[in-house]
Protein backbone atom coordinates (compact mmCIF):
# COMPACT_ATOMS: atom_id res chain seq x y z
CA UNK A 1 0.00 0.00 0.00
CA UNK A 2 1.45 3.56 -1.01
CA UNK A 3 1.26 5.21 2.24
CA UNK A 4 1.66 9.43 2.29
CA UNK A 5 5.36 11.04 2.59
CA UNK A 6 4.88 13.42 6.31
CA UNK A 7 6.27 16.47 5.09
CA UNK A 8 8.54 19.06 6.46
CA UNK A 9 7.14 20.33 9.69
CA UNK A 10 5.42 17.33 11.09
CA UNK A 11 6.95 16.11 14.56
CA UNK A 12 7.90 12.97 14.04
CA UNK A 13 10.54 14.15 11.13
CA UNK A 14 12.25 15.55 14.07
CA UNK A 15 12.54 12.70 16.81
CA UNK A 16 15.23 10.20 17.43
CA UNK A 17 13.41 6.70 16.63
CA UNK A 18 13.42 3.90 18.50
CA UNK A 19 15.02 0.54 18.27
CA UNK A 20 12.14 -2.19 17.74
CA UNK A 21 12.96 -5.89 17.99
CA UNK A 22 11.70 -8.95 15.76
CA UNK A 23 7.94 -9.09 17.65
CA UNK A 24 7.13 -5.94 16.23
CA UNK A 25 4.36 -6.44 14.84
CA UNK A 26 3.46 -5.67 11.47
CA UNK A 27 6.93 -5.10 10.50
CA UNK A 28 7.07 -7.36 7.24
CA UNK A 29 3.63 -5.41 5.79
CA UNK A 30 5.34 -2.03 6.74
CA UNK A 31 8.51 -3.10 5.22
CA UNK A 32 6.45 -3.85 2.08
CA UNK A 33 4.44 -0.54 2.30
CA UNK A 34 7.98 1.39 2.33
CA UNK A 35 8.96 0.00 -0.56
CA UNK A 36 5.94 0.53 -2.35
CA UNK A 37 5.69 4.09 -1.08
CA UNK A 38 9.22 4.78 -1.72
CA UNK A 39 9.58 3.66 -5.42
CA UNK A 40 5.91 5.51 -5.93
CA UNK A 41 7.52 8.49 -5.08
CA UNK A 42 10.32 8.18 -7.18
CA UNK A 43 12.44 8.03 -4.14
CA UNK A 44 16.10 5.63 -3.45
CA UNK A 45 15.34 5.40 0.17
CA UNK A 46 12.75 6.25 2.71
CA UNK A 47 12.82 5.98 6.16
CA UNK A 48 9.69 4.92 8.77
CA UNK A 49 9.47 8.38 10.44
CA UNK A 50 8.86 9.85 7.32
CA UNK A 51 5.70 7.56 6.92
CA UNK A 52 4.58 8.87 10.33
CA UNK A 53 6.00 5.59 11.90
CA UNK A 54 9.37 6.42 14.83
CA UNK A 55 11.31 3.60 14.77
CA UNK A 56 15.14 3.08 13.64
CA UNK A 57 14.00 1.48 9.81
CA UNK A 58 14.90 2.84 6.17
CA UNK A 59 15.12 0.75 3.37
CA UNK A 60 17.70 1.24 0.31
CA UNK A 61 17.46 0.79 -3.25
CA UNK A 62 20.69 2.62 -5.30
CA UNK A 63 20.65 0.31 -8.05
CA UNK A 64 18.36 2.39 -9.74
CA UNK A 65 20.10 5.83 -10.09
CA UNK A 66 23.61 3.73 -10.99
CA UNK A 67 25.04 3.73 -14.25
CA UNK A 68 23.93 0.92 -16.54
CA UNK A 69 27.85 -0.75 -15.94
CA UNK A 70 27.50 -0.04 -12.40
CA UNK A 71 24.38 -1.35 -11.47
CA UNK A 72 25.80 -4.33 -9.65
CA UNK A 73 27.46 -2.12 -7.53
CA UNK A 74 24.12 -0.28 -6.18
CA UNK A 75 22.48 -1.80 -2.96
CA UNK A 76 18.63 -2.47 -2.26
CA UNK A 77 18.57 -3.04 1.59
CA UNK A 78 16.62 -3.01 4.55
CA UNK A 79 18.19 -1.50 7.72
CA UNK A 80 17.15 -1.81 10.88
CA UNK A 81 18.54 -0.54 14.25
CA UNK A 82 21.63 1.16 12.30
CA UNK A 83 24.41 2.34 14.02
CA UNK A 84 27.23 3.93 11.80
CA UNK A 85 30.33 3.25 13.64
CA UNK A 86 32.76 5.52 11.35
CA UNK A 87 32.70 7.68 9.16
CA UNK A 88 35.86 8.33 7.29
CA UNK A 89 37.25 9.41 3.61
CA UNK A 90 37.28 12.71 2.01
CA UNK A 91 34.65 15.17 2.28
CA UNK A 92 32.32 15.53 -0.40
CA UNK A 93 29.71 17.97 -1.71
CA UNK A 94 26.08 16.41 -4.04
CA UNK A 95 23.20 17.61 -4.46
CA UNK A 96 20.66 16.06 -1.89
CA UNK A 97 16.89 16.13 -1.97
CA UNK A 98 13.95 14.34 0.35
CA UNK A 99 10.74 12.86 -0.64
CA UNK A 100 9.57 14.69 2.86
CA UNK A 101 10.62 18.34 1.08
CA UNK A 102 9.64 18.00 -2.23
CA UNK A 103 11.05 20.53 -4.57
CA UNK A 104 13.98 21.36 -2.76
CA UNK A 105 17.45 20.30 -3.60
CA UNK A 106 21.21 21.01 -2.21
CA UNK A 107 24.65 20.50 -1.78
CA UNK A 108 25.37 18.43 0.88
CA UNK A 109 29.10 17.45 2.37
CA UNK A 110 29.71 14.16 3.59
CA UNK A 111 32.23 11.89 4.25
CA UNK A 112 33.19 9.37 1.33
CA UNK A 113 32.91 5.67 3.44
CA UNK A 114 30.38 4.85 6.06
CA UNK A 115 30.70 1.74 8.37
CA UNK A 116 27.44 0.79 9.66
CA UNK A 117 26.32 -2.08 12.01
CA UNK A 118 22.15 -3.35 11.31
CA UNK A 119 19.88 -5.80 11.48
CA UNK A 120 18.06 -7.03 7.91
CA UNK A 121 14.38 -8.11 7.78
CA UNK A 122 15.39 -11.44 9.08
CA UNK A 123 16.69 -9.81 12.56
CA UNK A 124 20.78 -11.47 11.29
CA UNK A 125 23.34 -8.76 12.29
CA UNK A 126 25.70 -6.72 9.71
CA UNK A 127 28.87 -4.95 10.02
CA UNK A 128 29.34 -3.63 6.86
CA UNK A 129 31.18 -1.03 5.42
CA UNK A 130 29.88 1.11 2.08
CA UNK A 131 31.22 4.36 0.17
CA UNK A 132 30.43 6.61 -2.65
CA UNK A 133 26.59 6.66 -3.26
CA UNK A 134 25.65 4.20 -1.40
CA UNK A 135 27.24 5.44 1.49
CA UNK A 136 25.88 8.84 1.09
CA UNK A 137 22.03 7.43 0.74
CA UNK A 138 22.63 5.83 4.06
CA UNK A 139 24.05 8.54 5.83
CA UNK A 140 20.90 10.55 4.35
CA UNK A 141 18.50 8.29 5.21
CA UNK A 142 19.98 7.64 8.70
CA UNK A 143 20.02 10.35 9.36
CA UNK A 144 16.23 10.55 9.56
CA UNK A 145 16.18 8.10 11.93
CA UNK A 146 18.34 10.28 14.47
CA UNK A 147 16.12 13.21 13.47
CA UNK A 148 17.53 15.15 11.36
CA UNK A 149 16.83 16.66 7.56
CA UNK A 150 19.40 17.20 4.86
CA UNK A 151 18.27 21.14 5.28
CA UNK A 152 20.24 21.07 8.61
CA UNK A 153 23.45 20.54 6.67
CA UNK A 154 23.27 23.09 4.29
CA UNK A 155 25.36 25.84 4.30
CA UNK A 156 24.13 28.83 5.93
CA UNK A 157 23.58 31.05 2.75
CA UNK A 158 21.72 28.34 0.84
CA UNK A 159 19.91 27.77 4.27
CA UNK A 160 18.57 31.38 4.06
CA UNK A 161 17.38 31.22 0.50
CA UNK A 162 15.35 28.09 1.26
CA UNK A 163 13.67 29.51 4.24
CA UNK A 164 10.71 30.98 2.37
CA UNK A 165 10.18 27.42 0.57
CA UNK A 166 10.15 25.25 3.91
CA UNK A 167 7.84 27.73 5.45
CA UNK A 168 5.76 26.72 2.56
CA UNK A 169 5.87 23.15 2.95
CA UNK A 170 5.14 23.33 6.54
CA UNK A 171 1.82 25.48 6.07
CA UNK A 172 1.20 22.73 3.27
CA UNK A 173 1.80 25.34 0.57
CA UNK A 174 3.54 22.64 -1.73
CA UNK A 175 3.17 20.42 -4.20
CA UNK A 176 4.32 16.55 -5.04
CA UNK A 177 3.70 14.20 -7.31
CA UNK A 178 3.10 11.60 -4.65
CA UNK A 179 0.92 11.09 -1.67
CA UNK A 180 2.19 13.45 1.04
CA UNK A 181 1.07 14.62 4.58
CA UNK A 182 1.04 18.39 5.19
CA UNK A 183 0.57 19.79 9.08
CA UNK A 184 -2.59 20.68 8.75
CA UNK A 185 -4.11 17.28 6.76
């Protein structure tokens, strides 16, 4: 089921999530309903809070934005509890969007490799250690999970000249081409 994108301003986009364990229940139909959701949107990750839904889950699916001779190098994950460990490498700038501020875009500096420690679907533990792309997805969409938006990291001119936009989204003065939830719906 496509579920709606909660947009900037609502709550839960700002909360540290919680850890869940393998009784949670439900987790296998919302696991399906991100996906769903995600790839409706057009997206190459989503994680549960931005579905309304604070717990430490995002699910991962680069393969789709890689280059046709790179495809085998993209990842389509689950992740859940994360924990990066390290992050190391040069510093490097891309241009970042979110499915939970449509229409906004920006550079965003991050580190190059990302070590991260998770759980799959199947509850078996990973330590695994990614770079490039796919360790910039995960950083983005971990990020949501400890609470914080891509917007945060911006530097503080383009910060300024995306005010006016945000404010937007958050009186639910925005469009998407996918299901979204505004504050006030």
């Amino acid at each position: 089921m496509i579920l709606p994108v909660f947009a900037f301003g609502q709550p839960v986009l700002k909360k540290r999530a919680i850890d869940i364990n393998n009784d949670y229940n439900g987790l296998d139909g919302l696991i399906s309903n991100m996906w769903e959701t995600m790839y409706a949107a057009h997206g190459v990750g989503i994680a549960a809070p931005q579905i309304g839904v604070s717990i430490r889950l995002f699910v991962i699916d680069s393969i789709q934005i890689m280059e046709e001779e790179k495809k085998t190098e993209g990842i389509k994950k689950v992740f859940i509890n994360a924990k990066i460990i390290e992050e190391t490498g040069d510093i490097w700038a891309y241009e970042e969007g979110c499915l939970s501020i449509p229409n906004i875009r920006g550079d965003v500096e991050r580190q190059q490799k990302v070590r991260i420690q998770y759980l799959d679907e199947n509850f078996v533990k990973h330590d695994e250690i990614y770079e490039g792309i796919n360790a910039r997805v995960i950083q983005h969409e971990y990020d949501h999970i400890e609470g914080i938006l891509f917007t945060e990291k911006l530097k503080p001119l383009k910060k300024k000249l995306i005010q006016r936009k945000l404010n937007d989204i958050k009186a639910g003065n925005a469009t998407a081409d996918y299901k979204i939830k505004f504050m006030r719906n």
